[in-house]
Protein backbone atom coordinates (compact mmCIF):
# COMPACT_ATOMS: atom_id res chain seq x y z
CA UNK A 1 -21.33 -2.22 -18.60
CA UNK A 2 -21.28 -1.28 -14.65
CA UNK A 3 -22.05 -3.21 -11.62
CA UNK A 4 -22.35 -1.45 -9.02
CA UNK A 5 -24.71 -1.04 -5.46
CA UNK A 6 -24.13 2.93 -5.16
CA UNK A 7 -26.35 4.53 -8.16
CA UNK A 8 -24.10 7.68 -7.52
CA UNK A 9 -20.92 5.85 -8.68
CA UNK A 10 -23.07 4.76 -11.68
CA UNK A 11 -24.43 7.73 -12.17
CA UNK A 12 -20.36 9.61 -12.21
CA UNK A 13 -19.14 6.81 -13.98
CA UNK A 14 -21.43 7.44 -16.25
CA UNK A 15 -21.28 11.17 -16.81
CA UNK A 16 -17.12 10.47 -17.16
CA UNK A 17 -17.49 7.94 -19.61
CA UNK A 18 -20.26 9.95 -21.41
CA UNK A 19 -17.23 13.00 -22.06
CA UNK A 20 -14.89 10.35 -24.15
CA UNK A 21 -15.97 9.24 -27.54
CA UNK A 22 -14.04 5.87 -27.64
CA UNK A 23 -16.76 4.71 -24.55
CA UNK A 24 -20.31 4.05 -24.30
CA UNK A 25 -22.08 2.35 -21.53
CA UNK A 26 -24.33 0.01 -22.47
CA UNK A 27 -26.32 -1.25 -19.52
CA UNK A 28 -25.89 -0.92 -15.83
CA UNK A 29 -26.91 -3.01 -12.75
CA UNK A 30 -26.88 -3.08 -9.42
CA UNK A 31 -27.49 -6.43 -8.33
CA UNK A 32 -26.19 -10.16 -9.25
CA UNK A 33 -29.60 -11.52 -11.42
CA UNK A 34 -29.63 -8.35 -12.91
CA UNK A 35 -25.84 -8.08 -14.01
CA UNK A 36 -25.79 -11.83 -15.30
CA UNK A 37 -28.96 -11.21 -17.75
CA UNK A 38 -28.02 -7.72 -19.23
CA UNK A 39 -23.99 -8.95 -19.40
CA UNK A 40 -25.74 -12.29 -21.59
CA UNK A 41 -28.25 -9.70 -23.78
CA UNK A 42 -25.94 -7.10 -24.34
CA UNK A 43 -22.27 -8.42 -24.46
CA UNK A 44 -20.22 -5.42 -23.51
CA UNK A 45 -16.72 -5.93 -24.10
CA UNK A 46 -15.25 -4.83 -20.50
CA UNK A 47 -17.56 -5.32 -17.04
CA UNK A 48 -16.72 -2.60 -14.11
CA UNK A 49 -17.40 -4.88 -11.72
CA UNK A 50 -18.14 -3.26 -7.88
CA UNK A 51 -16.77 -6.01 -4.92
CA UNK A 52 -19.59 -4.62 -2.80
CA UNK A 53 -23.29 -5.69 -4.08
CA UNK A 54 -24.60 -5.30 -0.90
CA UNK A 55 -26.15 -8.59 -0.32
CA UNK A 56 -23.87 -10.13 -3.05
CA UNK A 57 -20.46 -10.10 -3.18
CA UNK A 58 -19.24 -9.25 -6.86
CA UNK A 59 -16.70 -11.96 -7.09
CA UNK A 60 -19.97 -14.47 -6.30
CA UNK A 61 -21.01 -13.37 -9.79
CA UNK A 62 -17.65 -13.11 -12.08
CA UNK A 63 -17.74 -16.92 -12.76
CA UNK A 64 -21.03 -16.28 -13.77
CA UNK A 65 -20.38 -12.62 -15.93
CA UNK A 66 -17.58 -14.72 -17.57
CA UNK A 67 -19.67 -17.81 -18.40
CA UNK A 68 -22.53 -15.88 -19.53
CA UNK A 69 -20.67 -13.40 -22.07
CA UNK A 70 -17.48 -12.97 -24.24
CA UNK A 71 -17.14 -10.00 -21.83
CA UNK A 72 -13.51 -8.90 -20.04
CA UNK A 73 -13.98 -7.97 -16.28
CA UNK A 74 -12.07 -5.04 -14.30
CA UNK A 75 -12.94 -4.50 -10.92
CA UNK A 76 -13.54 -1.43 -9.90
CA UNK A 77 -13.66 -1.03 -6.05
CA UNK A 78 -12.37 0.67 -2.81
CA UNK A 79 -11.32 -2.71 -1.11
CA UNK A 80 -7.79 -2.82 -0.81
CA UNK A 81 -7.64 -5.95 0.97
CA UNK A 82 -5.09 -8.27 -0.69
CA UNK A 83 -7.13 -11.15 -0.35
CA UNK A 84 -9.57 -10.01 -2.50
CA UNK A 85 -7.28 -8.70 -5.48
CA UNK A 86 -5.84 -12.60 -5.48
CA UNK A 87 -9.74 -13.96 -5.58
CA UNK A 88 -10.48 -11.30 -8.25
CA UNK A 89 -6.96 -12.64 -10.33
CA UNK A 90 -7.85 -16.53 -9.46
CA UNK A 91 -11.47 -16.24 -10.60
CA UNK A 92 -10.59 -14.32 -13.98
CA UNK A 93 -10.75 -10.68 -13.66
CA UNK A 94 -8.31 -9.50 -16.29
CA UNK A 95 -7.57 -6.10 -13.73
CA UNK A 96 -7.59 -4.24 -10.58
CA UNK A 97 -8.61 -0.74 -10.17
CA UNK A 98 -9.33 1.48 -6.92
CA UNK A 99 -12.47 3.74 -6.85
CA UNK A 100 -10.03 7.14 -6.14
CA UNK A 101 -7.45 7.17 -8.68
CA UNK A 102 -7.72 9.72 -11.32
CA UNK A 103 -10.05 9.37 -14.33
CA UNK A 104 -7.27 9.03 -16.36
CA UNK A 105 -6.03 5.93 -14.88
CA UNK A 106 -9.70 4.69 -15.56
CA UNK A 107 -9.67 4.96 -18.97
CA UNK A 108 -6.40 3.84 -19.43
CA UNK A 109 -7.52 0.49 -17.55
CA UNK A 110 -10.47 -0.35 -19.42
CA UNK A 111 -8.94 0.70 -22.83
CA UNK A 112 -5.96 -1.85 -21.79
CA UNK A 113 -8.34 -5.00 -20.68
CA UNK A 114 -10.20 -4.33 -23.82
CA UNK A 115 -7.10 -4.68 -25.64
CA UNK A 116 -6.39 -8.08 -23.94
CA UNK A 117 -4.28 -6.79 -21.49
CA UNK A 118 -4.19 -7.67 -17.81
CA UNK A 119 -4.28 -4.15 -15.32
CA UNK A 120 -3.02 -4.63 -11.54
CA UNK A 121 -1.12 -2.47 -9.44
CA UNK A 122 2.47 -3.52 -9.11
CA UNK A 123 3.05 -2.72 -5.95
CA UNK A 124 -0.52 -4.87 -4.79
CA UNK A 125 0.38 -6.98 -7.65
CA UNK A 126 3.62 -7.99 -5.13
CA UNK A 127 1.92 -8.05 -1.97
CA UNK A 128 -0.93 -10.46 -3.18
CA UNK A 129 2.32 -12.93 -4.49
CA UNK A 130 4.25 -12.66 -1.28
CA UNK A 131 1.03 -13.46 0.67
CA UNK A 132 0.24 -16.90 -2.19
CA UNK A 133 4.42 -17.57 -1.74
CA UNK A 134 4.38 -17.28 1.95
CA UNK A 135 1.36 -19.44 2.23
CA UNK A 136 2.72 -22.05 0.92
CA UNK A 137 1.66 -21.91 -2.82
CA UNK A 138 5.10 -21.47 -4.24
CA UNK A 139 6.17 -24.79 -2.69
CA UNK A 140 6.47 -27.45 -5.92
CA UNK A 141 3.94 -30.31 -5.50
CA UNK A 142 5.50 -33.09 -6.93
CA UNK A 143 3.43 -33.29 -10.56
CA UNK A 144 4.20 -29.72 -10.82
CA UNK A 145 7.61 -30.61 -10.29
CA UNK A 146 7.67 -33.18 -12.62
CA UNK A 147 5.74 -30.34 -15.25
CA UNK A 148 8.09 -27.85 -15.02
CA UNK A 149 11.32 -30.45 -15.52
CA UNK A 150 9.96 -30.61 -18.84
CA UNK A 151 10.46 -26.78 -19.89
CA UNK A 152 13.56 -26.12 -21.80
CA UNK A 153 16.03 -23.25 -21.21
CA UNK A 154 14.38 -20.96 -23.66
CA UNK A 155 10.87 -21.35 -22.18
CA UNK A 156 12.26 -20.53 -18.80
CA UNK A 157 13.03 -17.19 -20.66
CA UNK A 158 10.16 -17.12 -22.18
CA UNK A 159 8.04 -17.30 -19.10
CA UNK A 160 9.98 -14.83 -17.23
CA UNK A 161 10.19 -11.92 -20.00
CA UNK A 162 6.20 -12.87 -20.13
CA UNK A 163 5.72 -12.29 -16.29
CA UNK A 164 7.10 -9.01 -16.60
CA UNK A 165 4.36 -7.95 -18.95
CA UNK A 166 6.08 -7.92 -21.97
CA UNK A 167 4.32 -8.46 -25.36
CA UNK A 168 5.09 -10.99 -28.08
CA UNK A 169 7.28 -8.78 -30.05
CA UNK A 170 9.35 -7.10 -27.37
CA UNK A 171 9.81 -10.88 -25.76
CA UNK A 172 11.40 -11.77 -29.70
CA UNK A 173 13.40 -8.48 -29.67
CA UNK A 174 15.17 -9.19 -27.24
CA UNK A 175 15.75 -13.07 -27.22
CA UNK A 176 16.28 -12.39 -30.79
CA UNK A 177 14.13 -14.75 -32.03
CA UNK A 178 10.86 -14.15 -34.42
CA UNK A 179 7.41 -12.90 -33.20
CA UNK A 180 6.11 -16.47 -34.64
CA UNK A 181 9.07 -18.35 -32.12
CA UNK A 182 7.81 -16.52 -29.58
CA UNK A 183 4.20 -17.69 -30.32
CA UNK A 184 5.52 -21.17 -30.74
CA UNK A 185 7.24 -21.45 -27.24
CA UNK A 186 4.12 -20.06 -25.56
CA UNK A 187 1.68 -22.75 -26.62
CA UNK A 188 4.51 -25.31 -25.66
CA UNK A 189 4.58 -24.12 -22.15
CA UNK A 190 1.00 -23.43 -22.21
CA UNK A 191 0.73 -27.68 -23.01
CA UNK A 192 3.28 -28.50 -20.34
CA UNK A 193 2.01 -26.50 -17.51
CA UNK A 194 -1.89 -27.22 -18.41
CA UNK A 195 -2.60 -22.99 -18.07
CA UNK A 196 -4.80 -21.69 -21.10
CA UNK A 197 -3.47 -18.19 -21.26
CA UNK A 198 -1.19 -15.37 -20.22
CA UNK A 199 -2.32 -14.39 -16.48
CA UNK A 200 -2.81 -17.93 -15.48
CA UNK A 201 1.19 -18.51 -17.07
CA UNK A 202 2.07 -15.72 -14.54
CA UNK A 203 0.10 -16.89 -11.22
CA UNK A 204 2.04 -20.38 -12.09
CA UNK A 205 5.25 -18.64 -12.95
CA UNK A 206 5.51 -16.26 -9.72
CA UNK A 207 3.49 -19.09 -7.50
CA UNK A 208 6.42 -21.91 -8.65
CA UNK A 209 8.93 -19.36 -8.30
CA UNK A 210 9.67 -19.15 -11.88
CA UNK A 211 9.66 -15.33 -12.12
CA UNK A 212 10.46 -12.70 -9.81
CA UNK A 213 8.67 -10.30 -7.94
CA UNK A 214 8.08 -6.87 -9.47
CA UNK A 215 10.95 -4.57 -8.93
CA UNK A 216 10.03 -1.41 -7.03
CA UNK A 217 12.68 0.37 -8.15
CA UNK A 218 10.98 0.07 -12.44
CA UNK A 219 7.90 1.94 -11.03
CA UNK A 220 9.22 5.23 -11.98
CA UNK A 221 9.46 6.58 -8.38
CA UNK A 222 5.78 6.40 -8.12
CA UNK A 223 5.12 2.75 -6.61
CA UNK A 224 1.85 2.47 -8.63
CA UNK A 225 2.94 1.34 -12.41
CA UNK A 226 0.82 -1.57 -13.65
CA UNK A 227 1.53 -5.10 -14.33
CA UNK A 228 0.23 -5.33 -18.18
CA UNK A 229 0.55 -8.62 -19.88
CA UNK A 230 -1.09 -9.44 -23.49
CA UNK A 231 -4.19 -11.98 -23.27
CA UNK A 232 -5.71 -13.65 -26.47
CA UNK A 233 -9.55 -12.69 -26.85
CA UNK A 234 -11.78 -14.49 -25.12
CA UNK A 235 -13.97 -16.64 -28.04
């Protein structure tokens, strides 16, 4: 489903979609009511989601796309304002994708947020955690403190191999434990650190200083490789 103000980015979204058989769009909207009643009637399984409704802001209505359907939501917009990107993460948008990149990049997107993977631009990715870090959000309250004293050694691996968008299996590979271990830790650090799933593990991880910044130098000279991590369907 699309969301968007400008009928002509609809319309070419549309028409692109329309030329690759693993698509179909289902509805389209251009406006907040609109978006919230078709996204509850029609459950599509990923929302391009516009920043700029005109009189509505689209993050106003992703609380309200996510409540209303089992639907994943990746903005698509020409805002490349920080700020935003860390409301879009915070609020639940499983990705991040500018209105000029090539289709190609599209499609990869939506077909990786509709496998339950999370799709930001490393490079922004780092910029929006410097700006949370420098404003003060990676300093350790003292319950958080007290939270992350409980994590064992092998979580703190865990956790880091995780914020680096690694799956399950590669994480077991290469702490050479089982896929099941792996599994195991994760719902132990989800219980300590009170986050229900994968992105919100990272914001804590990278906000608490638990997991560094993306390396510029493992974007394969081309500064714009995606952070992917795994997410469990949304029931």
């Amino acid at each position: 489903m699309m969301v968007d103000r400008h009928k002509l980015v609809r319309q070419g979204v549309r028409m692109l979609i329309a030329g690759n058989p693993v698509f179909q769009v289902v509805a389209e909207a251009d406006n907040g009511a609109d978006s919230l009643l078709l996204a509850e009637r029609e459950q599509p399984d990923v929302i391009l989601l516009g920043l700029d409704l005109g009189t509505e802001k689209g993050l106003d209505i992703l609380p309200g796309l996510l409540a209303t359907s089992k639907s994943r939501v990746l903005v698509l917009t020409h805002v490349e304002d920080p700020e935003e990107h860390r409301k879009a993460m915070i609020l639940g948008a499983m990705g991040v994708v500018q209105k000029d990149v090539g289709v190609e990049v599209l499609f990869k997107a939506i077909e990786k947020v509709h496998a339950g993977e999370i799709w930001y631009d490393r490079s922004k990715m780092g910029s929006v955690l410097r700006d949370m870090i420098q404003n003060g959000n990676g300093k350790k309250a003292d319950p958080l403190a007290v939270q992350i004293a409980t994590l064992t050694p092998r979580e703190h691996e865990v956790i880091a191999l995780v914020s680096q968008g690694l799956k399950n299996k590669v994480i077991g590979e290469k702490l050479f434990i089982s896929e099941t271990t792996v599994r195991h830790h994760l719902t132990k650090v989800f219980e300590k650190l009170g986050v229900s799933n994968r992105l919100e593990l990272i914001l804590f991880a990278f906000g608490q200083g638990l997991a560094s910044l993306p390396d510029k130098s493992q974007n394969n000279g081309t500064g714009n490789a995606p952070l992917v991590a795994n997410l469990p369907r949304r029931n």
